[in-house]
N, C-alpha and C. Protein backbone atom coordinates (compact mmCIF):
# COMPACT_ATOMS: atom_id res chain seq x y z
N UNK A 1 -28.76 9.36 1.82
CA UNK A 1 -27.98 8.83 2.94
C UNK A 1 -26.62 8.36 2.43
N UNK A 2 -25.77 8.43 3.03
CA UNK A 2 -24.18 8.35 2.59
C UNK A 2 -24.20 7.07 3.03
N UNK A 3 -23.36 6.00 2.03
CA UNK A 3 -22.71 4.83 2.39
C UNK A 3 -21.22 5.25 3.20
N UNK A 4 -21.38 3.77 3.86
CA UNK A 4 -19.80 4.17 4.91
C UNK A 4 -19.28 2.55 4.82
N UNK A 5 -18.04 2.40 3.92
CA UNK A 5 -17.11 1.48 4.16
C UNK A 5 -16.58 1.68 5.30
N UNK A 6 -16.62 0.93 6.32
CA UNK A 6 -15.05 1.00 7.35
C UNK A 6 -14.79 -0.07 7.46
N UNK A 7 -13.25 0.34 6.82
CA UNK A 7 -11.82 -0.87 5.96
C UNK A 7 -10.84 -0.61 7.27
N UNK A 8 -11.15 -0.45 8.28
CA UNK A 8 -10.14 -0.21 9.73
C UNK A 8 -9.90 -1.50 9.59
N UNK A 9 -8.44 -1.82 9.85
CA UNK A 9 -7.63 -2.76 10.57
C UNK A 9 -7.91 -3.99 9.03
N UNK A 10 -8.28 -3.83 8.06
CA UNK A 10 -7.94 -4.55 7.19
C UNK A 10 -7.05 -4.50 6.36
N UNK A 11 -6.60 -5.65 5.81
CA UNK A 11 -5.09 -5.77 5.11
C UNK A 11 -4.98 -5.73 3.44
N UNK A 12 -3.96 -4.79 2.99
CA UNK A 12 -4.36 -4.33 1.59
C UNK A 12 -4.38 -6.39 1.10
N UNK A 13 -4.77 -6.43 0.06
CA UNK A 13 -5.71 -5.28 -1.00
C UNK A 13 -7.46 -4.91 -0.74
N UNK A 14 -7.52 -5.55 0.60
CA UNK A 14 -9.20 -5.33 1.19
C UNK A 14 -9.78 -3.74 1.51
N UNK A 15 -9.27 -3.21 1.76
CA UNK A 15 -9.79 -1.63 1.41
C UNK A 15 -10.12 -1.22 0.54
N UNK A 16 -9.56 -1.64 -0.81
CA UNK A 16 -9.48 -0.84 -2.03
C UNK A 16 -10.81 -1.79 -2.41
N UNK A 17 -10.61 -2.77 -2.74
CA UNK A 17 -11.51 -3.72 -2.96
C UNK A 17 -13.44 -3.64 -2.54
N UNK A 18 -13.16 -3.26 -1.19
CA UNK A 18 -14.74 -3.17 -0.44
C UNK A 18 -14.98 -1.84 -0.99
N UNK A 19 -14.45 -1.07 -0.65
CA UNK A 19 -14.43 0.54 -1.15
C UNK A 19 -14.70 0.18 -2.78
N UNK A 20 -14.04 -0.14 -3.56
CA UNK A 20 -14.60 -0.79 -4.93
C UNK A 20 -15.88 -0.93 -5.79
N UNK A 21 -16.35 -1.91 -4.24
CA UNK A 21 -17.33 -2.57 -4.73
C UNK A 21 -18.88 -2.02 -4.32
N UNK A 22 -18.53 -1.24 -3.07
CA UNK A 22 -19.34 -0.08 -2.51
C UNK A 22 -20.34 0.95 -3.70
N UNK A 23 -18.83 1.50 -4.05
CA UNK A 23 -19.32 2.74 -5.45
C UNK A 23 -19.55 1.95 -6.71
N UNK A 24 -19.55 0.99 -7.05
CA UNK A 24 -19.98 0.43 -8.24
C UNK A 24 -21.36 -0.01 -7.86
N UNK A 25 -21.73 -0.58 -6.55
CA UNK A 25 -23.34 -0.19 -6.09
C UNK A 25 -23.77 0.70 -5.76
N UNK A 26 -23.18 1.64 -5.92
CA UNK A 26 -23.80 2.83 -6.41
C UNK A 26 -24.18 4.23 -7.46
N UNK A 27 -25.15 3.74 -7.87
CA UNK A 27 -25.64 4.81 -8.60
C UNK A 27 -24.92 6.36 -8.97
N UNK A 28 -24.79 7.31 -7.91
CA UNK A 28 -24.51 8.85 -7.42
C UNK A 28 -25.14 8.62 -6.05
N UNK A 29 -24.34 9.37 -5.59
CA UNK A 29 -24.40 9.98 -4.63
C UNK A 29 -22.91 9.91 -3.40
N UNK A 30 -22.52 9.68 -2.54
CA UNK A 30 -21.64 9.85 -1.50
C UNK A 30 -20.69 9.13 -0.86
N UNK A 31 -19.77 8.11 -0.50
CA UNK A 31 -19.72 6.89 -0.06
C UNK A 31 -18.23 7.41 0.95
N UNK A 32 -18.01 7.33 2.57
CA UNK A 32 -17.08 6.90 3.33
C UNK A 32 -16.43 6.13 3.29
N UNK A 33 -14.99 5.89 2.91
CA UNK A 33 -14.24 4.70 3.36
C UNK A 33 -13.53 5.30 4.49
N UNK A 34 -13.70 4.60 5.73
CA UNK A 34 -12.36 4.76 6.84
C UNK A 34 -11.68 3.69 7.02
N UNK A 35 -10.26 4.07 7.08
CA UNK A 35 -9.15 3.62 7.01
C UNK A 35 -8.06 3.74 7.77
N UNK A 36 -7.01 3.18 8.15
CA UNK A 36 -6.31 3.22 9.72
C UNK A 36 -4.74 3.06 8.93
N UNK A 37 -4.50 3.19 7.69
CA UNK A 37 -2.67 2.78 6.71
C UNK A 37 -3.12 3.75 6.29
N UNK A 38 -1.93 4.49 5.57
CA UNK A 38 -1.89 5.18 4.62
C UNK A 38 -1.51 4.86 3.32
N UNK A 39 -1.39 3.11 2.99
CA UNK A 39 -1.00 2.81 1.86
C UNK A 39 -2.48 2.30 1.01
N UNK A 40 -3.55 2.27 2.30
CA UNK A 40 -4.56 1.77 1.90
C UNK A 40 -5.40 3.16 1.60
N UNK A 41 -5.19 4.15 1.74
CA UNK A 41 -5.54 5.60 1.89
C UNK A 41 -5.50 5.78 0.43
N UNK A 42 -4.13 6.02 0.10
CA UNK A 42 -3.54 5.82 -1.34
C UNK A 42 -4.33 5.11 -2.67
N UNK A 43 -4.23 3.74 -1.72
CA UNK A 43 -5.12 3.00 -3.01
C UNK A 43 -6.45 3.48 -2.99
N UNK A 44 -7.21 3.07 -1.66
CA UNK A 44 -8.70 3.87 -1.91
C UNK A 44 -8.49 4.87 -3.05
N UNK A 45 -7.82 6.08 -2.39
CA UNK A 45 -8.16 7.73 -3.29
C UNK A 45 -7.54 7.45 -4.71
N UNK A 46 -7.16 6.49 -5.10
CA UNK A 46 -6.71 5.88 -6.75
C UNK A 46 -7.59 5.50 -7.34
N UNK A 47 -7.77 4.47 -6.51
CA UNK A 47 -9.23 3.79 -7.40
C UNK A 47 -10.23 4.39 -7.09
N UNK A 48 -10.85 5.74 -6.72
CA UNK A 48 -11.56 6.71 -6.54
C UNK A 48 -11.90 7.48 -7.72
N UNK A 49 -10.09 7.90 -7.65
CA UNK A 49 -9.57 9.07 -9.21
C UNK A 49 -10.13 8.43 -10.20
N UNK A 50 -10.14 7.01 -10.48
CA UNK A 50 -9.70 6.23 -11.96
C UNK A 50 -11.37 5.96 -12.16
N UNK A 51 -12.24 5.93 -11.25
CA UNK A 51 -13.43 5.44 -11.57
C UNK A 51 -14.46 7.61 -11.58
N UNK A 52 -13.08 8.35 -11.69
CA UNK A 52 -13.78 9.53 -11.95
C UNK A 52 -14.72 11.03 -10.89
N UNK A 53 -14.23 9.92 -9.92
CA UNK A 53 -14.64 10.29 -8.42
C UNK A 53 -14.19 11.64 -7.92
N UNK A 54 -14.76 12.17 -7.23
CA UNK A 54 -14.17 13.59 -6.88
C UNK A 54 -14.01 12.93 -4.91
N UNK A 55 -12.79 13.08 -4.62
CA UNK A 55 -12.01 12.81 -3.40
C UNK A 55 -11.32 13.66 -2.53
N UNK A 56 -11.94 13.48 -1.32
CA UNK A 56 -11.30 14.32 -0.36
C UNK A 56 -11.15 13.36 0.90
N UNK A 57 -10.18 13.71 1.51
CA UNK A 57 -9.57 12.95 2.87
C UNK A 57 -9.46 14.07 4.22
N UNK A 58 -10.50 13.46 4.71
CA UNK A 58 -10.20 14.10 6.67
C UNK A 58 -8.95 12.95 7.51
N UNK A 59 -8.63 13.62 7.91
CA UNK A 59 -7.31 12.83 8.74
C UNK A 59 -7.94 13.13 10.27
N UNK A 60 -8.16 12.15 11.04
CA UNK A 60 -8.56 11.95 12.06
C UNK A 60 -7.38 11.16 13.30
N UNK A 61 -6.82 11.66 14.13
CA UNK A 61 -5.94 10.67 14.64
C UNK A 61 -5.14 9.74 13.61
N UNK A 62 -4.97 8.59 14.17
CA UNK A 62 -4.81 7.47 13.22
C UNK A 62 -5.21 6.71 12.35
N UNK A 63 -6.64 7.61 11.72
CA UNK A 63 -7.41 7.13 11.10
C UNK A 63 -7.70 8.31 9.76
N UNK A 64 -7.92 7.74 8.76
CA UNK A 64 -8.51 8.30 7.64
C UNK A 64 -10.01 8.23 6.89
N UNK A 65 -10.53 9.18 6.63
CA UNK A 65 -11.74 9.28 6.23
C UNK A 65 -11.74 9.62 4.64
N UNK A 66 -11.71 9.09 4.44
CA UNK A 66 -11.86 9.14 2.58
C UNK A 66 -13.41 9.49 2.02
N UNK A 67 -13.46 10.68 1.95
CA UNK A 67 -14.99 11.21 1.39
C UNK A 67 -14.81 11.41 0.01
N UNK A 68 -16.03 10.10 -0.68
CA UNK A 68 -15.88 9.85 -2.30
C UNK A 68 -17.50 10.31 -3.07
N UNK A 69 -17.40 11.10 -3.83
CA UNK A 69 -18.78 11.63 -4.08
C UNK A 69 -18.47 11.14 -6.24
N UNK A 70 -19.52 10.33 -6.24
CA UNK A 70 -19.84 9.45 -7.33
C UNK A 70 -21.07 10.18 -8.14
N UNK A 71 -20.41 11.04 -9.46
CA UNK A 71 -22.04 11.33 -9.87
C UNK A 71 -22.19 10.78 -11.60
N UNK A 72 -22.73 11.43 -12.35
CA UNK A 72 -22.04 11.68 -13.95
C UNK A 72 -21.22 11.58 -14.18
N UNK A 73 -20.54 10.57 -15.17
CA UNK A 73 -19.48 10.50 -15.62
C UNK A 73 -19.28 11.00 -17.00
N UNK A 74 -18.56 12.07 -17.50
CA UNK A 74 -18.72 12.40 -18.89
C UNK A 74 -17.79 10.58 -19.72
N UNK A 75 -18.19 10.59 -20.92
CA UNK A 75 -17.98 9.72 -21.91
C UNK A 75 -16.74 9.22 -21.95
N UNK A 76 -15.91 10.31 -21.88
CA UNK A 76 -14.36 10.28 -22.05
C UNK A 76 -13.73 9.51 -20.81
N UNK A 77 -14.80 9.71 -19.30
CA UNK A 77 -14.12 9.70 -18.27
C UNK A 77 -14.35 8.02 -18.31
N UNK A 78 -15.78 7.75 -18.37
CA UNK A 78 -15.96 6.36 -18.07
C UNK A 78 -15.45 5.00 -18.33
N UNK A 79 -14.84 6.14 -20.05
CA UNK A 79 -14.58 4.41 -20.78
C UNK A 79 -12.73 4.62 -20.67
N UNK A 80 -12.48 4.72 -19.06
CA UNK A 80 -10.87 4.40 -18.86
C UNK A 80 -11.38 3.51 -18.09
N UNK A 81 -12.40 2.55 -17.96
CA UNK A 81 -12.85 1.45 -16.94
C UNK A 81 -13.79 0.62 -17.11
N UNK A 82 -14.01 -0.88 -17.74
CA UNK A 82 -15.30 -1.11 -17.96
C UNK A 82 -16.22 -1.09 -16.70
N UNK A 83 -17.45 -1.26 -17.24
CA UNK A 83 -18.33 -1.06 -16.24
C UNK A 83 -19.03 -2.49 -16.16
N UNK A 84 -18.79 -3.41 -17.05
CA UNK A 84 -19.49 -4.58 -16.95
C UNK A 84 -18.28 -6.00 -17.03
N UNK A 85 -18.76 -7.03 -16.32
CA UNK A 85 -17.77 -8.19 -16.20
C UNK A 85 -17.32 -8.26 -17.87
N UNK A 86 -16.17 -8.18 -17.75
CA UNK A 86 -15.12 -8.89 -19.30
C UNK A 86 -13.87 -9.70 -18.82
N UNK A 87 -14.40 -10.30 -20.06
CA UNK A 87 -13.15 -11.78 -20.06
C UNK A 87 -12.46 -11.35 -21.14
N UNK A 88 -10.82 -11.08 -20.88
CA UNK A 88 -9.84 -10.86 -22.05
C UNK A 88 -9.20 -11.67 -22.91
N UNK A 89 -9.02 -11.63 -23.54
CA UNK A 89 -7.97 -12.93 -24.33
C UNK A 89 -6.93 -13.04 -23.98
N UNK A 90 -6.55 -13.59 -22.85
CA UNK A 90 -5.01 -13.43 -22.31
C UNK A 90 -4.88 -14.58 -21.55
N UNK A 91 -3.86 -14.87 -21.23
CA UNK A 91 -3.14 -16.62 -20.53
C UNK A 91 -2.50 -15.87 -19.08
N UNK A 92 -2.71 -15.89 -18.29
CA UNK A 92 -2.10 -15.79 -17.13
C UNK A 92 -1.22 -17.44 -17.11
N UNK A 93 0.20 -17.06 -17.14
CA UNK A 93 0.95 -18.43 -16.56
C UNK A 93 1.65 -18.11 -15.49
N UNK A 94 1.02 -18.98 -14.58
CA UNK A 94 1.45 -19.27 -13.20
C UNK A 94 2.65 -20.30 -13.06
N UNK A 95 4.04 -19.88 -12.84
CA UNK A 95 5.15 -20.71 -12.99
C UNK A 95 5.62 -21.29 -11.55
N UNK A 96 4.90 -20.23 -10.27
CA UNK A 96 5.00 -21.01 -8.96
C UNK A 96 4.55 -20.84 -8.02
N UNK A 97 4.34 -21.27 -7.45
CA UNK A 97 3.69 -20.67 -5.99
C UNK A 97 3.86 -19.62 -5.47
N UNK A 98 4.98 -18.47 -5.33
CA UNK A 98 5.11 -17.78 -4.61
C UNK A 98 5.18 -16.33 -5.88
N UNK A 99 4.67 -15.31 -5.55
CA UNK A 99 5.26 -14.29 -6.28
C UNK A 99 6.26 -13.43 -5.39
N UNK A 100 7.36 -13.26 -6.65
CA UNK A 100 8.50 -12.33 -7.11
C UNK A 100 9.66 -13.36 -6.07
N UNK A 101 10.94 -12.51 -5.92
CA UNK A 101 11.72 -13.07 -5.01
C UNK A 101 11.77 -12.40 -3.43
N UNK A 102 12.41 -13.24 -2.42
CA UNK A 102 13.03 -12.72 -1.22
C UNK A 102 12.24 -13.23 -0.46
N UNK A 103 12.00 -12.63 0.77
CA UNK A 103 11.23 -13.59 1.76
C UNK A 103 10.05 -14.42 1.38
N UNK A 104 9.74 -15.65 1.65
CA UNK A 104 8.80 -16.31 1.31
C UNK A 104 7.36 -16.18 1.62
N UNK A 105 7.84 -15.56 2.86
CA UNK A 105 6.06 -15.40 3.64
C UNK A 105 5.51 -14.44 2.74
N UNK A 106 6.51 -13.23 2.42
CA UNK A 106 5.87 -12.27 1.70
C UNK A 106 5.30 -12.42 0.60
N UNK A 107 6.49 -13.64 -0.01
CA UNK A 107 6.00 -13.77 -1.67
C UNK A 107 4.67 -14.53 -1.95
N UNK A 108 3.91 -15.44 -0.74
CA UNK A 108 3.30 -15.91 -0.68
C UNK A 108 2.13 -15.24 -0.60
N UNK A 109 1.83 -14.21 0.67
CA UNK A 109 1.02 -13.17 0.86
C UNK A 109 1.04 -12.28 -0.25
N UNK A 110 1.79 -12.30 -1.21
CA UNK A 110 1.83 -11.25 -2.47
C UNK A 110 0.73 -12.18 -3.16
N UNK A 111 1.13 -13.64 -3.47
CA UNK A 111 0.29 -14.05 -4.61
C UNK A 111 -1.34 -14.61 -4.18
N UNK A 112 -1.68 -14.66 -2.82
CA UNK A 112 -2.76 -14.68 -2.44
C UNK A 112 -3.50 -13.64 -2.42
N UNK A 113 -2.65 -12.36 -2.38
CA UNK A 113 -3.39 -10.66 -2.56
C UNK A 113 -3.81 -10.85 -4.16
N UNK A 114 -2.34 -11.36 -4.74
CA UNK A 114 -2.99 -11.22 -6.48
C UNK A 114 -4.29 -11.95 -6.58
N UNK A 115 -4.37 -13.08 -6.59
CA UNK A 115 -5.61 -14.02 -6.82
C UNK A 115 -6.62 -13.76 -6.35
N UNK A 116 -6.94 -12.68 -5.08
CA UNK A 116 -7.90 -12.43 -4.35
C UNK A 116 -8.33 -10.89 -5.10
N UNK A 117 -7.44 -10.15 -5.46
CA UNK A 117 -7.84 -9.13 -6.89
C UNK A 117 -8.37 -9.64 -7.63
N UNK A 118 -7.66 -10.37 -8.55
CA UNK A 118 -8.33 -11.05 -9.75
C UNK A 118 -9.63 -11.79 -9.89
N UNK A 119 -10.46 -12.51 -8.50
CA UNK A 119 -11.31 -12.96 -8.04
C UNK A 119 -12.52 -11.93 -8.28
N UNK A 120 -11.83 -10.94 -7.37
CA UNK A 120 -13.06 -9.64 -7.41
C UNK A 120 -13.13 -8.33 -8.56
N UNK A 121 -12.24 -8.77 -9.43
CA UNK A 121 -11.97 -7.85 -10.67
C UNK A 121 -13.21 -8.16 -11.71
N UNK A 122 -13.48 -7.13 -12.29
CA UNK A 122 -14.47 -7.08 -13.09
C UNK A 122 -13.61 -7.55 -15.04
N UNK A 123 -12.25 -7.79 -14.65
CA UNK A 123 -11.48 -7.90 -15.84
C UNK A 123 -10.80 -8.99 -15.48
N UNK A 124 -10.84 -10.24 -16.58
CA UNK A 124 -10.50 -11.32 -16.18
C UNK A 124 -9.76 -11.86 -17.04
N UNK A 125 -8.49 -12.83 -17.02
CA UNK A 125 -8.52 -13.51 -18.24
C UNK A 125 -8.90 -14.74 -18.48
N UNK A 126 -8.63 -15.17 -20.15
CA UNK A 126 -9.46 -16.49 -20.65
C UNK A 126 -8.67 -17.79 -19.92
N UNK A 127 -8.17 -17.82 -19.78
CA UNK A 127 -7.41 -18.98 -19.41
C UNK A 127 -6.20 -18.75 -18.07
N UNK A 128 -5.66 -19.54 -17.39
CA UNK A 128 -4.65 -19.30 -16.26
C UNK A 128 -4.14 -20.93 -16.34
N UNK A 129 -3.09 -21.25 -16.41
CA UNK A 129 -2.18 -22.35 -16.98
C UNK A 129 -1.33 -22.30 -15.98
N UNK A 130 -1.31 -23.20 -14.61
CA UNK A 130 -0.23 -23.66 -13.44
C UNK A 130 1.05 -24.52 -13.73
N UNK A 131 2.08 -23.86 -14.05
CA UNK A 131 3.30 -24.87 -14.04
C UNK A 131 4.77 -25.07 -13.05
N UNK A 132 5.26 -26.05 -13.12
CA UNK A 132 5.85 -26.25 -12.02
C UNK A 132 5.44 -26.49 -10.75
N UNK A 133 5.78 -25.67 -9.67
CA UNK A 133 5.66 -25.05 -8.17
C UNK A 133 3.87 -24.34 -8.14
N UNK A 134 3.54 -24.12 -9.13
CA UNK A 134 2.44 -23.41 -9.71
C UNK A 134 0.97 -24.11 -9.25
N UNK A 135 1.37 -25.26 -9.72
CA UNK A 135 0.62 -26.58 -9.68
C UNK A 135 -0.03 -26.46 -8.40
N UNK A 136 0.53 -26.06 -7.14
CA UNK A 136 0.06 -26.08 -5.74
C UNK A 136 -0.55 -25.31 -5.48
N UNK A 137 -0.78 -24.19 -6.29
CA UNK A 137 -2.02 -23.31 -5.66
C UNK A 137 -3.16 -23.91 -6.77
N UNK A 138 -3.50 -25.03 -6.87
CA UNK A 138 -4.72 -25.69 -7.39
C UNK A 138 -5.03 -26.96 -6.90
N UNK A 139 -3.90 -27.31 -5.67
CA UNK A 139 -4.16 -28.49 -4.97
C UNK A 139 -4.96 -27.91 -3.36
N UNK A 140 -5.50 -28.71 -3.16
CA UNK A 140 -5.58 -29.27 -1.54
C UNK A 140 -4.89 -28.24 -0.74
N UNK A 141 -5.26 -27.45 -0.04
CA UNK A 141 -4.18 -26.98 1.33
C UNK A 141 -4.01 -25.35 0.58
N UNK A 142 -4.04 -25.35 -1.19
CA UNK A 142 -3.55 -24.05 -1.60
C UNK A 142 -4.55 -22.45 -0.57
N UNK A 143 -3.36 -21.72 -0.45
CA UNK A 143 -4.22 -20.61 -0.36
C UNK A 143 -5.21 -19.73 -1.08
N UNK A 144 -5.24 -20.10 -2.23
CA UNK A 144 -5.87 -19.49 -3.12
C UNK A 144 -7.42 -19.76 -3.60
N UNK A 145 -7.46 -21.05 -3.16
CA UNK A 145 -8.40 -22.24 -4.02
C UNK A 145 -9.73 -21.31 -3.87
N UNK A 146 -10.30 -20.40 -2.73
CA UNK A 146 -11.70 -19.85 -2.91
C UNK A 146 -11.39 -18.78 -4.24
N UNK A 147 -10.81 -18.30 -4.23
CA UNK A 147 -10.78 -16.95 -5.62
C UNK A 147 -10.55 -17.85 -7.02
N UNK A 148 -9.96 -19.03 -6.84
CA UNK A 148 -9.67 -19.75 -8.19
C UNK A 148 -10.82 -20.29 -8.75
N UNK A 149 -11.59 -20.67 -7.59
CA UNK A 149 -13.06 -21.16 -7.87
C UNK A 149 -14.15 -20.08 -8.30
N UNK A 150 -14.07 -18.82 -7.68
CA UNK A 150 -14.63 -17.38 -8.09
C UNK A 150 -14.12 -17.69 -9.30
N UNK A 151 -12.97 -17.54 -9.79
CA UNK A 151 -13.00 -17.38 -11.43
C UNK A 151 -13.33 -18.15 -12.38
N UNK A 152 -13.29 -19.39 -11.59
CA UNK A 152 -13.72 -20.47 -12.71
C UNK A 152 -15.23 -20.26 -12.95
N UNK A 153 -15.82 -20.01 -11.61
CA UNK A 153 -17.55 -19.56 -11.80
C UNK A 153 -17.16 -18.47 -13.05
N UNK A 154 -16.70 -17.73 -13.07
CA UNK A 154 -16.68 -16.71 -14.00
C UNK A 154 -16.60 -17.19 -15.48
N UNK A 155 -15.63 -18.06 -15.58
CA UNK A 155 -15.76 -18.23 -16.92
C UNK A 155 -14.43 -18.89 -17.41
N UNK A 156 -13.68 -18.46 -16.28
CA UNK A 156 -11.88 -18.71 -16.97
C UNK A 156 -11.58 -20.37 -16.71
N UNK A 157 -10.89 -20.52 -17.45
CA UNK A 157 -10.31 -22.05 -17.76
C UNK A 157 -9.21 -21.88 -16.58
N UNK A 158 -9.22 -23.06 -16.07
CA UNK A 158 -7.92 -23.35 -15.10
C UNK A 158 -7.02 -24.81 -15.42
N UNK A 159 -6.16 -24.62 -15.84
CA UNK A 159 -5.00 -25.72 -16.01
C UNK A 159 -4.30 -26.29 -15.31
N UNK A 160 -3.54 -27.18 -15.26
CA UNK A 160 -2.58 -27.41 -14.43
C UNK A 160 -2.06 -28.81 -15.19
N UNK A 161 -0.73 -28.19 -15.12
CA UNK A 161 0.38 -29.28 -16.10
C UNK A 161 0.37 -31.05 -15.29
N UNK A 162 0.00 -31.88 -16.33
CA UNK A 162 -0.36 -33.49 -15.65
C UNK A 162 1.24 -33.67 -15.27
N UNK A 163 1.80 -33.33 -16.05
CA UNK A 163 3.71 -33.64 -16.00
C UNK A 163 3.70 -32.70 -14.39
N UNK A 164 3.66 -32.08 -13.75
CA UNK A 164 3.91 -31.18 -12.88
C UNK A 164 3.46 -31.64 -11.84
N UNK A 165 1.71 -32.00 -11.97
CA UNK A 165 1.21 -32.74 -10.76
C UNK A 165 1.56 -33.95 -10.52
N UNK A 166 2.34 -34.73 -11.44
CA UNK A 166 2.64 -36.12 -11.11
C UNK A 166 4.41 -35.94 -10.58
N UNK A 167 5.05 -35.01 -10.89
CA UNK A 167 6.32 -35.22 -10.87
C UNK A 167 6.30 -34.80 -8.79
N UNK A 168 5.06 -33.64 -8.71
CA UNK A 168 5.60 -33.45 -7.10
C UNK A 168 4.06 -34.51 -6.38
N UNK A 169 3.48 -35.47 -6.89
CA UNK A 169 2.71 -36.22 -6.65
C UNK A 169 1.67 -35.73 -5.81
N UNK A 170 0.54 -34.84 -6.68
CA UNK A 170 -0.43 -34.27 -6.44
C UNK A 170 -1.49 -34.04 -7.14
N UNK A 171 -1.33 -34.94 -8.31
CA UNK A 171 -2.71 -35.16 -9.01
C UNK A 171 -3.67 -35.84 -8.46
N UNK A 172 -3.96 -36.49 -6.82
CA UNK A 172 -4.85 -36.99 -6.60
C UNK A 172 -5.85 -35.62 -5.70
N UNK A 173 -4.86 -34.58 -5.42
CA UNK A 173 -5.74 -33.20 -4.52
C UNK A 173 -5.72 -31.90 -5.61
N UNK A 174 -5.75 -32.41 -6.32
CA UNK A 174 -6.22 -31.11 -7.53
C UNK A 174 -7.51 -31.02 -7.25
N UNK A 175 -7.82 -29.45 -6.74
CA UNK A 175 -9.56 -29.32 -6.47
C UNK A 175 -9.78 -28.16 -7.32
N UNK A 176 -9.54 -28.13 -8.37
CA UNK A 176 -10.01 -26.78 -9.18
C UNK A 176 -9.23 -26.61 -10.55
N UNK A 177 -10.18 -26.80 -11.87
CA UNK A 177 -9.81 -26.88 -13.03
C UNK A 177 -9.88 -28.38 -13.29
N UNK A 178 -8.71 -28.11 -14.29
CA UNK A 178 -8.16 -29.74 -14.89
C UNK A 178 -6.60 -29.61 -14.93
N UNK A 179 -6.92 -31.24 -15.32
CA UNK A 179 -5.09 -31.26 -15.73
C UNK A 179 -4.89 -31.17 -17.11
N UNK A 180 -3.81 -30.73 -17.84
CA UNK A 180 -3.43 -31.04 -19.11
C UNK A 180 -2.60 -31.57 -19.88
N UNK A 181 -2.28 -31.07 -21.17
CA UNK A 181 -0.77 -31.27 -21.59
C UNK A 181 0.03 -30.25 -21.96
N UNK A 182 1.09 -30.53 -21.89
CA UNK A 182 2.42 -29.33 -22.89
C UNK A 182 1.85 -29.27 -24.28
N UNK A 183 0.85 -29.86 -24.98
CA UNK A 183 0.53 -30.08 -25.96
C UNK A 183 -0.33 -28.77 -26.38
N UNK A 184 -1.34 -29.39 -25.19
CA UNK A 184 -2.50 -28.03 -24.95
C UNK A 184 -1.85 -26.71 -24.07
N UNK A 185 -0.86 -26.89 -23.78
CA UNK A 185 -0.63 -25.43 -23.16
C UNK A 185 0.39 -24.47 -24.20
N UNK A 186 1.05 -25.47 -25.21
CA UNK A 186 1.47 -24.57 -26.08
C UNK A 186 0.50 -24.33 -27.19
N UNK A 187 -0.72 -25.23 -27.13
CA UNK A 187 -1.59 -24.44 -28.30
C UNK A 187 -2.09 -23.08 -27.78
N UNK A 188 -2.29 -22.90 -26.67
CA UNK A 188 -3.25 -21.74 -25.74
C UNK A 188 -1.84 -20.44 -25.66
N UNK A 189 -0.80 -20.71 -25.44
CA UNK A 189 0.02 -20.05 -25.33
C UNK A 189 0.41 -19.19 -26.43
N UNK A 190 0.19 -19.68 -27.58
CA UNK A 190 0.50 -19.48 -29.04
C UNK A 190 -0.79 -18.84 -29.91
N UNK A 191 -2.32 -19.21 -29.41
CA UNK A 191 -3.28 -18.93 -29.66
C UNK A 191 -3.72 -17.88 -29.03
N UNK A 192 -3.31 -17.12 -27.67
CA UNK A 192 -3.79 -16.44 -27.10
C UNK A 192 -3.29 -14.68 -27.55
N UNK A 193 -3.77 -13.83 -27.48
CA UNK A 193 -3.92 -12.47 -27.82
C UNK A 193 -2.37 -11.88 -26.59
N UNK A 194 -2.63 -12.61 -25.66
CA UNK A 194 -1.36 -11.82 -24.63
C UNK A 194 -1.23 -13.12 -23.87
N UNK A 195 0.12 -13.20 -23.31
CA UNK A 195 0.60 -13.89 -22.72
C UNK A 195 1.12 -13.39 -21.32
N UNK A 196 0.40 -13.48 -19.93
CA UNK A 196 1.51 -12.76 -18.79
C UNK A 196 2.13 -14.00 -18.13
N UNK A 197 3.11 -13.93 -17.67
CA UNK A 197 3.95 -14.84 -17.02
C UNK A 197 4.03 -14.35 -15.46
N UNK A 198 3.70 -15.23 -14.54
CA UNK A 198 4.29 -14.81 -12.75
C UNK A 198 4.53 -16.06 -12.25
C-alpha cells in the first residue's frame, strides 16, 4: 500500500520535512507527496534525489503529485546521508533574532523556518550560543522556544550570554538552556571543530 503525504497549503519548510520523515519510515516501497507551490515541489524532489529516491511528478491543476519510490540503496548512495541521529562538533552562534537583512517579518519567518529544520534534522550541533538580539529567541514570547526544546531533548547545549540577558532585562523569562559567560563562550568557540555564525 502506498503512503500519501498531502503537504497542500503548507508553508515551506513543512513539505519537505513531512515528506522527510514519511520515507525514513519507510522501509521500500512507494510514498505520495501532494503539493500546491512549486518551490515546495523542488524541495520535496531534492530531498527525494539526495536520500537516493527514484522521482517522478504528475502535475495536476494546481497541484503536484510527487511519486517517490524508496528501495536499496547501493553503499556509495547511502552514505551521502546519515541514517541515524548525530550530534556534530560545531557551535551554532546565534548573534540575533532575525535572520539575514531587509524586511523583518521575513527575517523572522526565515529564522523560525531555520530552527524548525534543525529541530527535525537528524544532524545536529553540540552546542548553540545566543548573543546579543539572539538572547530573545530563548526568552518568553520567542518563536522558536518548541524546536529549541526539541534540541535540547536531543542533546545540544543551549546558551545564552548573562551580559546580554541582563543588558535588554530578560534573565528573569529565559525558558530554555542556561545563561553563561564570555568566559565560557570563548572556551566553546575556540574548542569547537566548526564554528557557524547567523
Amino acid at each position: 500500500m502506498e503512503s500519501v503525504v498531502d503537504a497542500r497549503g503548507m508553508v515551506c519548510p513543512e513539505p519537505v520535512v513531512c515528506a522527510r520523515k514519511a520515507l525514513e519510515a519507510l522501509e521500500a516501497g512507494s510514498l505520495t507527496a501532494i503539493v500546491d507551490d512549486e518551490v515546495a515541489r523542488d524541495n520535496v524532489v531534492s530531498m527525494a534525489r539526495t536520500m537516493a529516491c527514484q522521482v517522478r511528478v504528475e502535475e495536476k491543476g494546481d497541484e503536484f503529485y510527487i511519486h517517490i519510490r524508496k528501495g536499496i540503496q547501493p553503499a556509495a548512495v547511502s552514505g551521502l546521508r546519515p541514517t541515524l541521529s548525530q550530534q556534530v562538533d560545531q557551535v551554532l552562534l546565534v548573534t540575533g533574532n532575525y535572520l539575514g537583512r531587509g524586511n523583518e517579518e521575513l527575517a523572522q519567518t526565515l529564522m523560525a523556518n531555520l530552527f524548525y529544520v534543525l529541530a527535525e534534522s537528524d544532524v545536529y550541533p553540540k552546542t548553540m550560543i545566543f548573543l546579543n538580539t539572539g538572547v530573545f529567541l530563548t526568552c518568553e514570547g520567542s518563536p522558536v522556544l518548541s524546536h529549541l526544546w526539541a534540541l535540547e531533548q536531543k542533546g545540544v547545549e543551549v546558551l545564552s550570554s548573562g551580559t546580554c540577558l541582563d543588558f535588554y532585562g530578560l534573565k528573569p523569562r529565559l525558558c530554555v538552556g542556561k545563561l553563561t559567560t564570555m568566559y565560557a563562550i570563548a572556551e566553546n568557540l575556540m574548542a569547537a571543530q566548526k564554528v557557524i555564525t547567523i
